[in-house]
N, C-alpha and C. Protein backbone atom coordinates (compact mmCIF):
# COMPACT_ATOMS: atom_id res chain seq x y z
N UNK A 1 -2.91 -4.30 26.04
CA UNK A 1 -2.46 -5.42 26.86
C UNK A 1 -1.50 -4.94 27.93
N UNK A 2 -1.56 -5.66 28.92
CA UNK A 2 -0.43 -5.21 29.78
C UNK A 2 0.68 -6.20 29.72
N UNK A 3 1.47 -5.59 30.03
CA UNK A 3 3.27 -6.26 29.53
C UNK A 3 2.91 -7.75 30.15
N UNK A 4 1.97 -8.06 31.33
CA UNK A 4 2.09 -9.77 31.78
C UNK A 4 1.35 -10.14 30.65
N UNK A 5 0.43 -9.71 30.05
CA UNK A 5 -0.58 -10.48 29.18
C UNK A 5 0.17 -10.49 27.84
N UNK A 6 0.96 -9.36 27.19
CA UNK A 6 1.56 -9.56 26.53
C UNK A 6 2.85 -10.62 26.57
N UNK A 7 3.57 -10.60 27.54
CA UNK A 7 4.21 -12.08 27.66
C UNK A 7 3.51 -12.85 27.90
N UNK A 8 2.49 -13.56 28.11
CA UNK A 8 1.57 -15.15 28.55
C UNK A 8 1.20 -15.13 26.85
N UNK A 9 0.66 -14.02 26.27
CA UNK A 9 0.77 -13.91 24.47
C UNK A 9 1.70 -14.62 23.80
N UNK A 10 2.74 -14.43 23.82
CA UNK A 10 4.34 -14.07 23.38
C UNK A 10 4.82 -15.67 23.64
N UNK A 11 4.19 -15.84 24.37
CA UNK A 11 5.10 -17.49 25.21
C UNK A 11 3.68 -18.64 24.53
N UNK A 12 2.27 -18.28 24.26
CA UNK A 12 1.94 -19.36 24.04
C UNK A 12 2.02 -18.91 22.35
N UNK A 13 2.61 -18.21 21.72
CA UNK A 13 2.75 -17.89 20.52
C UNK A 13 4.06 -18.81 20.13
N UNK A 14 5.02 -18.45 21.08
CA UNK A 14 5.78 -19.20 21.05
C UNK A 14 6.35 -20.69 21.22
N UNK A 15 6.25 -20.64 22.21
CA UNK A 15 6.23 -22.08 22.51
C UNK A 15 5.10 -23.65 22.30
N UNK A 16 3.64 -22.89 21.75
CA UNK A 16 2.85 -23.64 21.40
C UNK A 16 2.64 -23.38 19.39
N UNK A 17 2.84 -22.38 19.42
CA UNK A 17 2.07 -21.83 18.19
C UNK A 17 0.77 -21.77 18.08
N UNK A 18 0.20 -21.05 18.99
CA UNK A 18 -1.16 -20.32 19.22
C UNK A 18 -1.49 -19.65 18.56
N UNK A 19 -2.59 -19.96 17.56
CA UNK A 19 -2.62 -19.18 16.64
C UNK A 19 -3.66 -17.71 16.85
N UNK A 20 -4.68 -18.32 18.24
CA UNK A 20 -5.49 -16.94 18.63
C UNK A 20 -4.44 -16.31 19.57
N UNK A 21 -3.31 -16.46 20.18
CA UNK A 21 -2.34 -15.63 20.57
C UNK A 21 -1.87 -15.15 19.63
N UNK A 22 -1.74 -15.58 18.22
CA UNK A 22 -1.16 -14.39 17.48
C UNK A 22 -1.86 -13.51 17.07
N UNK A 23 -3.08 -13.86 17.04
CA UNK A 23 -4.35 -12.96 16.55
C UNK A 23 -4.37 -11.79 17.55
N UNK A 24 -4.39 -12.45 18.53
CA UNK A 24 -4.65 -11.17 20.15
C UNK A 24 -2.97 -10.17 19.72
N UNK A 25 -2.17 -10.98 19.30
CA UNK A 25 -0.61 -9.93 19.48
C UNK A 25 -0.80 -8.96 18.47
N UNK A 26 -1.37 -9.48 17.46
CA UNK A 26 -1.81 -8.83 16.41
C UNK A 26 -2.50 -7.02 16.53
N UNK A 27 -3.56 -7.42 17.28
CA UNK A 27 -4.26 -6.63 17.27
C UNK A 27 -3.65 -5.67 17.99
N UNK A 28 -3.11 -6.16 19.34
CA UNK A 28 -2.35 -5.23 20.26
C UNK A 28 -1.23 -4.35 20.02
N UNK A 29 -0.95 -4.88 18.65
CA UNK A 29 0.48 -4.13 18.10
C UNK A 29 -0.45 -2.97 16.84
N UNK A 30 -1.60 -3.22 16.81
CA UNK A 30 -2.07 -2.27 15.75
C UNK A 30 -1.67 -0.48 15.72
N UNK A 31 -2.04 -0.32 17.12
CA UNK A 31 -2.03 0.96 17.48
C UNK A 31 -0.23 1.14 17.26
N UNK A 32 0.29 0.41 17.72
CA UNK A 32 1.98 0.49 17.84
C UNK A 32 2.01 1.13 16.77
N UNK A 33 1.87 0.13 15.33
CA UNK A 33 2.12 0.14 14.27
C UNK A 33 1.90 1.86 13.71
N UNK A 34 0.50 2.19 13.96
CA UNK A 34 0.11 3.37 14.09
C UNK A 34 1.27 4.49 14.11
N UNK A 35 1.47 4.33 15.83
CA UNK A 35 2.28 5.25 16.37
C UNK A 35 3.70 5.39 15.37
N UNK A 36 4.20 4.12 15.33
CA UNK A 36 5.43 4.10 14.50
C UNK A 36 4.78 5.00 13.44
N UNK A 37 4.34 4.74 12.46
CA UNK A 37 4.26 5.30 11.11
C UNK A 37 3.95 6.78 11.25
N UNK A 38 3.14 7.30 12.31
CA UNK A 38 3.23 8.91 12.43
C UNK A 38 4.81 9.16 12.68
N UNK A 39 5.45 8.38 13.35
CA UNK A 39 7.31 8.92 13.54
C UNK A 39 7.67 9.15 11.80
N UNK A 40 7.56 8.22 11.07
CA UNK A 40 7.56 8.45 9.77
C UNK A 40 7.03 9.08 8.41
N UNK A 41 6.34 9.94 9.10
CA UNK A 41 5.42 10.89 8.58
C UNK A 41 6.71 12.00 7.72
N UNK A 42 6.18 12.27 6.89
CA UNK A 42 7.00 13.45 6.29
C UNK A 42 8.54 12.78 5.53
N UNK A 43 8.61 11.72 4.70
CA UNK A 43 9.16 11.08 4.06
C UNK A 43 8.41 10.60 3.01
N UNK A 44 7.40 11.42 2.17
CA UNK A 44 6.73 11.15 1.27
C UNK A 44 5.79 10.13 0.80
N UNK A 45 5.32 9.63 1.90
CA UNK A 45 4.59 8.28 1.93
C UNK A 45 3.48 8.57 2.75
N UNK A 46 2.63 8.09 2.00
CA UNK A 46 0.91 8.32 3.00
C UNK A 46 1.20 7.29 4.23
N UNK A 47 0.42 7.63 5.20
CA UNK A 47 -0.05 7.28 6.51
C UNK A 47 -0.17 5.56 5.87
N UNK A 48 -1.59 5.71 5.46
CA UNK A 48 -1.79 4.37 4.97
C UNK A 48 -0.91 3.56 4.65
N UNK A 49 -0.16 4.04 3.43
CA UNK A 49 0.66 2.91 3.12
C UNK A 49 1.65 2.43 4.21
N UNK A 50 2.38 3.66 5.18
CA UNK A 50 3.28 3.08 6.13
C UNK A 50 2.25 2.36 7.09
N UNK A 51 1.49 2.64 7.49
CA UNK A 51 0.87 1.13 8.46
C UNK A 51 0.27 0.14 7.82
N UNK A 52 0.22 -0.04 6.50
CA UNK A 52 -0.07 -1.41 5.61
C UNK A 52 1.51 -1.52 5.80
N UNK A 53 2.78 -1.36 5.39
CA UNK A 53 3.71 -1.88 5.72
C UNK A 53 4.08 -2.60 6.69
N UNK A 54 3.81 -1.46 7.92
CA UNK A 54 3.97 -1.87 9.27
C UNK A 54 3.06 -3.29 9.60
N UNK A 55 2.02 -2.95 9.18
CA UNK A 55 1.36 -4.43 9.17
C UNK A 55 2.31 -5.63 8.75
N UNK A 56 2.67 -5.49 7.64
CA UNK A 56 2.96 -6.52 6.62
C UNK A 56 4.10 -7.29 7.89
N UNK A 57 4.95 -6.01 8.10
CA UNK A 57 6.19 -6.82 9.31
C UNK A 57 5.54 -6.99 10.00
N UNK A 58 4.71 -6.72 10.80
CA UNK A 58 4.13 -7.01 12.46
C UNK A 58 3.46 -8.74 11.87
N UNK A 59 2.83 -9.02 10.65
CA UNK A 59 2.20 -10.22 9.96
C UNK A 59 3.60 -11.26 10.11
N UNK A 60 4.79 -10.89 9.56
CA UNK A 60 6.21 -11.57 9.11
C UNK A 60 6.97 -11.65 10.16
N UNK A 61 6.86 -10.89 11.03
CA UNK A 61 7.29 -11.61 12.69
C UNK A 61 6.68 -12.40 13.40
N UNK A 62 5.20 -12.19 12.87
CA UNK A 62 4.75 -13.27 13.94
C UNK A 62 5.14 -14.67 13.47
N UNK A 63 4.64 -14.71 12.07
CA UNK A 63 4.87 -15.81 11.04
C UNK A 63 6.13 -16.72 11.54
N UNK A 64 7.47 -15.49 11.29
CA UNK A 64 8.70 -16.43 11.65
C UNK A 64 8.88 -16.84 12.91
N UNK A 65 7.95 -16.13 13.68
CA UNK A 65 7.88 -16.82 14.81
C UNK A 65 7.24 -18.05 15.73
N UNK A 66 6.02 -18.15 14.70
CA UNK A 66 5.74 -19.71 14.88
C UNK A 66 6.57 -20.70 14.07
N UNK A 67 7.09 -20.08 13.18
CA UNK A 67 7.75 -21.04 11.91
C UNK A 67 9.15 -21.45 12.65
N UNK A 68 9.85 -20.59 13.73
CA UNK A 68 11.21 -20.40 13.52
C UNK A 68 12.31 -19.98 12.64
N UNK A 69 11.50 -19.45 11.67
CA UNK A 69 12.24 -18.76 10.40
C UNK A 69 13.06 -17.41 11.06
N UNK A 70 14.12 -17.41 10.00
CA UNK A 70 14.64 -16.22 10.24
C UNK A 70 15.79 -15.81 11.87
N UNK A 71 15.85 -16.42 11.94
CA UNK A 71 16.76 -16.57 13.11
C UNK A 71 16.13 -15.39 14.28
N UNK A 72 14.87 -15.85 14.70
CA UNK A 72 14.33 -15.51 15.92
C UNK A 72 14.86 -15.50 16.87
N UNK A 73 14.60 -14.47 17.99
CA UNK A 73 15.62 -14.63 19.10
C UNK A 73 14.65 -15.61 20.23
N UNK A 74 15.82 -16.47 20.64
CA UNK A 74 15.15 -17.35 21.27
C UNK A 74 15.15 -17.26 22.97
N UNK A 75 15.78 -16.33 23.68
CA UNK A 75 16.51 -16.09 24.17
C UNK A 75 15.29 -15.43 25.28
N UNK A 76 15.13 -14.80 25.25
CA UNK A 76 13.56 -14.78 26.23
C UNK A 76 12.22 -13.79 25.73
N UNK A 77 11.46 -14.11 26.02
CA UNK A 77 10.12 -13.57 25.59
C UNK A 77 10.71 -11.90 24.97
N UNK A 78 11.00 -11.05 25.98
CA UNK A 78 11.28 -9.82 25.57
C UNK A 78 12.26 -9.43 24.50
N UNK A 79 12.92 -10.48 24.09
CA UNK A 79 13.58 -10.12 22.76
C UNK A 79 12.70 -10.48 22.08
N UNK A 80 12.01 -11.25 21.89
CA UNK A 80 11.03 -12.00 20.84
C UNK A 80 10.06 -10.76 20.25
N UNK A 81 9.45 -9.97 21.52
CA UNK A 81 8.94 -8.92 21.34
C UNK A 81 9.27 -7.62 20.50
N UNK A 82 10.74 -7.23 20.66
CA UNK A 82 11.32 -6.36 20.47
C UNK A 82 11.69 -6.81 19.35
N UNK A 83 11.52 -8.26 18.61
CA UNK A 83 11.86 -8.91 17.06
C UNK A 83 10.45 -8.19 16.45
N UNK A 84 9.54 -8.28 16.83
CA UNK A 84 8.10 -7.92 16.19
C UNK A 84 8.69 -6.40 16.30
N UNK A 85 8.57 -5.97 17.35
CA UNK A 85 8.80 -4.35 16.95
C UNK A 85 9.79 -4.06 16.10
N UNK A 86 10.82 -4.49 15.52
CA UNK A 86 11.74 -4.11 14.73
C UNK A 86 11.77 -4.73 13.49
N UNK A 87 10.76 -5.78 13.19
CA UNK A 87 10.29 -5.80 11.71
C UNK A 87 9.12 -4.69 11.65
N UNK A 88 8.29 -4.63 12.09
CA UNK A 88 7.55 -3.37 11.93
C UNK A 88 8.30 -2.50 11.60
N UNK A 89 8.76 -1.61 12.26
CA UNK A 89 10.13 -0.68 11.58
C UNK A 89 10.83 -0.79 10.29
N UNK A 90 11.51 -1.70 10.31
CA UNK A 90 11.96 -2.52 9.25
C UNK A 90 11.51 -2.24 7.66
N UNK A 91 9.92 -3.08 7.91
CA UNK A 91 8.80 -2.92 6.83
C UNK A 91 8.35 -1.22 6.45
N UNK A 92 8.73 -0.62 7.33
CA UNK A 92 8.67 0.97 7.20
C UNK A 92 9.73 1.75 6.69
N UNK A 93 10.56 1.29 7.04
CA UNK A 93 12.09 1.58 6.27
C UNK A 93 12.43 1.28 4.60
N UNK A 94 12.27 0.14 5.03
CA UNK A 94 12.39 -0.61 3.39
C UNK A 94 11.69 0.20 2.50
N UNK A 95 10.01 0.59 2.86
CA UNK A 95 9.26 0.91 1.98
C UNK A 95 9.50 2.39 1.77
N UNK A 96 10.11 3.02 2.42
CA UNK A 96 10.44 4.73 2.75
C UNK A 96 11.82 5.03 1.42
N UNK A 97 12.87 4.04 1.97
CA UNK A 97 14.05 3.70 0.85
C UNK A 97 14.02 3.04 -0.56
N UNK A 98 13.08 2.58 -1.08
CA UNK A 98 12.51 2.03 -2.06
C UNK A 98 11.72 2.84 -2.69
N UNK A 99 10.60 3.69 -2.28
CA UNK A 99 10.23 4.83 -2.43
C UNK A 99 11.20 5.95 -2.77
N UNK A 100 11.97 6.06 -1.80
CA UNK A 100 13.49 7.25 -2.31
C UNK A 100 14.69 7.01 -3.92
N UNK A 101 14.59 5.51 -3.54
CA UNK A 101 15.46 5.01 -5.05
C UNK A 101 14.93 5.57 -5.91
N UNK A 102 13.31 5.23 -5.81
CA UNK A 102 12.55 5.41 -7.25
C UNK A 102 12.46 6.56 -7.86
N UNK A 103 12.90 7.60 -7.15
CA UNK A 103 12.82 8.99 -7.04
C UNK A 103 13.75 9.61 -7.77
N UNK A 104 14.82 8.94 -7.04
CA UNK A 104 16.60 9.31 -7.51
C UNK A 104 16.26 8.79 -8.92
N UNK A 105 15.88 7.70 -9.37
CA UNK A 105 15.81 7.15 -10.59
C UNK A 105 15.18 8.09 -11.57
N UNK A 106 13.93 8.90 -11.15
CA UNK A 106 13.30 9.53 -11.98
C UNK A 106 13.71 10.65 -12.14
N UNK A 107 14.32 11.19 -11.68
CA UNK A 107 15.38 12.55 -11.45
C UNK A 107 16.52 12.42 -12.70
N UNK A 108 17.21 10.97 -12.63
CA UNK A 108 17.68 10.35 -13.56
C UNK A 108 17.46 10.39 -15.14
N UNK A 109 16.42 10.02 -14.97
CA UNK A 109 15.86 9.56 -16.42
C UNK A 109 14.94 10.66 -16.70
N UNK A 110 14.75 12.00 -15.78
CA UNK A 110 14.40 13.46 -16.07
C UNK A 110 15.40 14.19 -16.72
N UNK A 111 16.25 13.81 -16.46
CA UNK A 111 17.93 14.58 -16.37
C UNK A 111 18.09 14.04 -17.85
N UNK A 112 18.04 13.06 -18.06
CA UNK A 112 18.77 12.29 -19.57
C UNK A 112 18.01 12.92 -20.59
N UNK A 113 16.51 12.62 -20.13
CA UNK A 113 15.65 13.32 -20.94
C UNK A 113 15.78 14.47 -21.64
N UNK A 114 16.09 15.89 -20.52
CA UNK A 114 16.22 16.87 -20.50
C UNK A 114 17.74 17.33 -21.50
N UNK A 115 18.73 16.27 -20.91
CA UNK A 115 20.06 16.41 -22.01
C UNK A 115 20.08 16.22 -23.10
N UNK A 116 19.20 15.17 -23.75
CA UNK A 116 18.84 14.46 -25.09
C UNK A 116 18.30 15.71 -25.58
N UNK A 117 17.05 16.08 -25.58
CA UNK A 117 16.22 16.69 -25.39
C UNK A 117 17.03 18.46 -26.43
N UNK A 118 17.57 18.63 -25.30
CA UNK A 118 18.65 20.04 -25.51
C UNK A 118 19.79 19.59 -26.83
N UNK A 119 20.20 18.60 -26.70
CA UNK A 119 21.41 18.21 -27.57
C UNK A 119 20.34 18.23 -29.49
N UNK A 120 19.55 17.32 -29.31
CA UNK A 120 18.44 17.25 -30.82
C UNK A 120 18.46 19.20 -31.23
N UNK A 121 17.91 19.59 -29.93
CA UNK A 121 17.58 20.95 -30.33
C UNK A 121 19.26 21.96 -31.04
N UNK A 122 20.25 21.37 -30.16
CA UNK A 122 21.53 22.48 -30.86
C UNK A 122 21.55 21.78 -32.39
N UNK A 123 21.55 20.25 -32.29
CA UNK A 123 21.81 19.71 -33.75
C UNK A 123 20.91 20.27 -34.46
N UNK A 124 19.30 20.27 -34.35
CA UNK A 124 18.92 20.85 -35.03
C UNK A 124 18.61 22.44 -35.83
N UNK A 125 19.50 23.27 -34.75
CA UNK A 125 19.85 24.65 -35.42
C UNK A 125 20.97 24.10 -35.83
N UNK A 126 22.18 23.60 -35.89
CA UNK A 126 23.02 23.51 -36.34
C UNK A 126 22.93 23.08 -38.10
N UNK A 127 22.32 21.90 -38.15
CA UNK A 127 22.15 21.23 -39.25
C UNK A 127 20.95 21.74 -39.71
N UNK A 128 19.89 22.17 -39.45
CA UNK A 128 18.94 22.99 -40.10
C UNK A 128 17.93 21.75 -40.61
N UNK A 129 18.10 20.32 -39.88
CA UNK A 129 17.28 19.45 -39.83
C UNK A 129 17.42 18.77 -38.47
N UNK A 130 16.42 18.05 -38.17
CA UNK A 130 16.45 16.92 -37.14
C UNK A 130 17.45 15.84 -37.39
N UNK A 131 18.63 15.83 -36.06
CA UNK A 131 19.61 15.00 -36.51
C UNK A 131 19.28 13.24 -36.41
N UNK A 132 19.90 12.73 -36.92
CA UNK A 132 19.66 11.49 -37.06
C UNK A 132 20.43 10.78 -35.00
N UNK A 133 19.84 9.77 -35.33
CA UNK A 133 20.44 9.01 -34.32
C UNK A 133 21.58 8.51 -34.11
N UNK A 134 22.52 8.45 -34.95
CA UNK A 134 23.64 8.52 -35.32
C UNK A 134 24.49 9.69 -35.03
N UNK A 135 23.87 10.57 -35.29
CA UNK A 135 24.60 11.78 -35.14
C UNK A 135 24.19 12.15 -33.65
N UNK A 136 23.26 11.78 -33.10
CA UNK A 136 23.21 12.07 -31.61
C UNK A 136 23.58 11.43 -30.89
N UNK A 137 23.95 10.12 -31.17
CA UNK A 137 24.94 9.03 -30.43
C UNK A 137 26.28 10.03 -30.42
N UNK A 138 27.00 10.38 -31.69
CA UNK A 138 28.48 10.84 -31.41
C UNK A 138 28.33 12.35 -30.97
N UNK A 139 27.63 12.98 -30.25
CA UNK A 139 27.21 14.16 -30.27
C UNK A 139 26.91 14.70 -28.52
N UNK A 140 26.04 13.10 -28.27
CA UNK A 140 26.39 13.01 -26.72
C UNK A 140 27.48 12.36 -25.80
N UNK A 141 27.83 11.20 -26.91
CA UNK A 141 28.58 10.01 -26.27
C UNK A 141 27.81 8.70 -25.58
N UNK A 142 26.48 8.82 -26.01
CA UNK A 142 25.46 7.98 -25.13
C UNK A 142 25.54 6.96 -26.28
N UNK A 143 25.23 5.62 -25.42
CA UNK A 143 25.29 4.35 -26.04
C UNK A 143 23.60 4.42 -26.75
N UNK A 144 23.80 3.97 -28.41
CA UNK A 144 22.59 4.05 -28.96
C UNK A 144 21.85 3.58 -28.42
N UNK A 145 21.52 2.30 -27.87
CA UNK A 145 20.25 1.81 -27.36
C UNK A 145 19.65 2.23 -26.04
N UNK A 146 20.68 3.44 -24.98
CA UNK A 146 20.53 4.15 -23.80
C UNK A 146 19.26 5.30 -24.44
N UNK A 147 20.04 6.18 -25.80
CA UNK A 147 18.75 7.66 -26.41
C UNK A 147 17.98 6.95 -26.98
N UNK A 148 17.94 5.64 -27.45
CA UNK A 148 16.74 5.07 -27.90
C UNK A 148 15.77 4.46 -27.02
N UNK A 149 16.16 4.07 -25.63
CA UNK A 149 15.41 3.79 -24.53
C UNK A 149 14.79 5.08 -23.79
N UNK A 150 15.73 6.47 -23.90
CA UNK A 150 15.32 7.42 -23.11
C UNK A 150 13.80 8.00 -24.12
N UNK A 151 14.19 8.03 -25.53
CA UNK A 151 13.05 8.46 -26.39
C UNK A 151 11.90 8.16 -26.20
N UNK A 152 12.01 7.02 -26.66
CA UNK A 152 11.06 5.69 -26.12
C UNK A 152 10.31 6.05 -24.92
N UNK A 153 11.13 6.35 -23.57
CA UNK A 153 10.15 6.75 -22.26
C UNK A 153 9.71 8.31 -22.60
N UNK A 154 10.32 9.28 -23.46
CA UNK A 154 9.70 10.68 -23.10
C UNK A 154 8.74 10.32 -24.47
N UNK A 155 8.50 9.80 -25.34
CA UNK A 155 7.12 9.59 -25.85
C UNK A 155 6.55 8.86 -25.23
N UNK A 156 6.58 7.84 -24.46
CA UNK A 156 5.70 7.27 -23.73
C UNK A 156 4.65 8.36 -22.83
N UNK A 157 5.96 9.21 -21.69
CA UNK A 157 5.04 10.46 -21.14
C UNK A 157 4.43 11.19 -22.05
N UNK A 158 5.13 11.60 -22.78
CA UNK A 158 4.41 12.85 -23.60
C UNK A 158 2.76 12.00 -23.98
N UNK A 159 2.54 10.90 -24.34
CA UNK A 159 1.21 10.38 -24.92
C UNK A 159 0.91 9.86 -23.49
N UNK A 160 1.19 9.81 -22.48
CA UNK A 160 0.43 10.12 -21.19
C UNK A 160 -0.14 10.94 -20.81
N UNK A 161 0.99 11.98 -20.99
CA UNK A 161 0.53 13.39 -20.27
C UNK A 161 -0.49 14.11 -21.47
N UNK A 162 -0.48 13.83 -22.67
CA UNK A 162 -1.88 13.96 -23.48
C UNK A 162 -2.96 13.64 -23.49
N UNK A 163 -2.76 12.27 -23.46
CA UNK A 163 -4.43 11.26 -23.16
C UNK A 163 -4.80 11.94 -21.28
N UNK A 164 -4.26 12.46 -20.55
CA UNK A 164 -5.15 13.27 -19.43
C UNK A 164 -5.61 14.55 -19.75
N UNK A 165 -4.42 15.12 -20.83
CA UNK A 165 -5.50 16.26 -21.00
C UNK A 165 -6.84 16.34 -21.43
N UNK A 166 -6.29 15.20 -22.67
CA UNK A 166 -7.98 14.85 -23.36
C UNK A 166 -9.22 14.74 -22.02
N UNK A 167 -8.74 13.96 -21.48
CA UNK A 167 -9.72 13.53 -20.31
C UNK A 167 -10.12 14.70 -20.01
């Protein structure tokens, strides 16, 4: 589109709620969307998923923008625009940082694993049996139902990561 057609877009999107103007803005922002998500390349997230994101915002701007949701800028066409481009972004961000939490989390609950894990093993040269749960509560300082949740997930993997070998 060229920037006039994209504003005569933008304005009957706006001011009418045109719904084949949002369809046409739609499409015209596809490639955008595109472009954005190659900037975001190399943050551990497929292509795909960042322009299904990018979609999702480029979908949620237009939305609040027939709706008036969300405190749209009302202020002239070219902010309105630059609202769509920055939920796109947005929807790329979120999903990049949400992706990263989950990460930190598993690093987490790798780490606990790995401490639990080591601590059973000294008790058990120590005591010359497998220590009880009790004794690995005062042994780590971990709240019982924390090594009973961490157990719980490393048998869960462990009978994951088995049933693929089988496979």
């Amino acid at each position: 589109l060229t920037a006039e057609e994209e504003k005569s877009l933008a304005e009957r999107l706006y001011y009418d709620g045109d719904i084949e103007a949002a369809k046409k803005l739609v499409l015209s922002h596809l490639r955008f969307v595109i472009h954005v998500a190659r900037g975001y390349s190399g943050y551990g997230l497929p292509q795909a998923d960042l322009i299904q994101e990018g979609n999702i915002g480029l979908m949620t701007a237009l939305e609040e923008i027939c709706t008036g949701a969300n405190r749209v800028p009302t202020e002239s066409i070219p902010d309105t625009l630059e609202y769509i481009v920055n939920r796109i972004r947005e929807s790329m961000e979120f999903v990049i940082h949400e992706q990263q939490d989950d990460k930190i989390l598993e690093n987490r609950i790798v780490e606990k694993i790995n401490f639990i894990s080591s601590c059973m093993k000294d008790l058990a040269e120590e005591f010359g049996r497998e220590a009880t749960l009790d004794e690995l509560v005062e042994f780590t300082k971990l709240e019982k139902s924390e090594i009973a949740d961490i157990m719980e997930l490393a048998k869960d993997a462990l009978s994951v990561s088995n049933d693929e070998e089988e496979e």
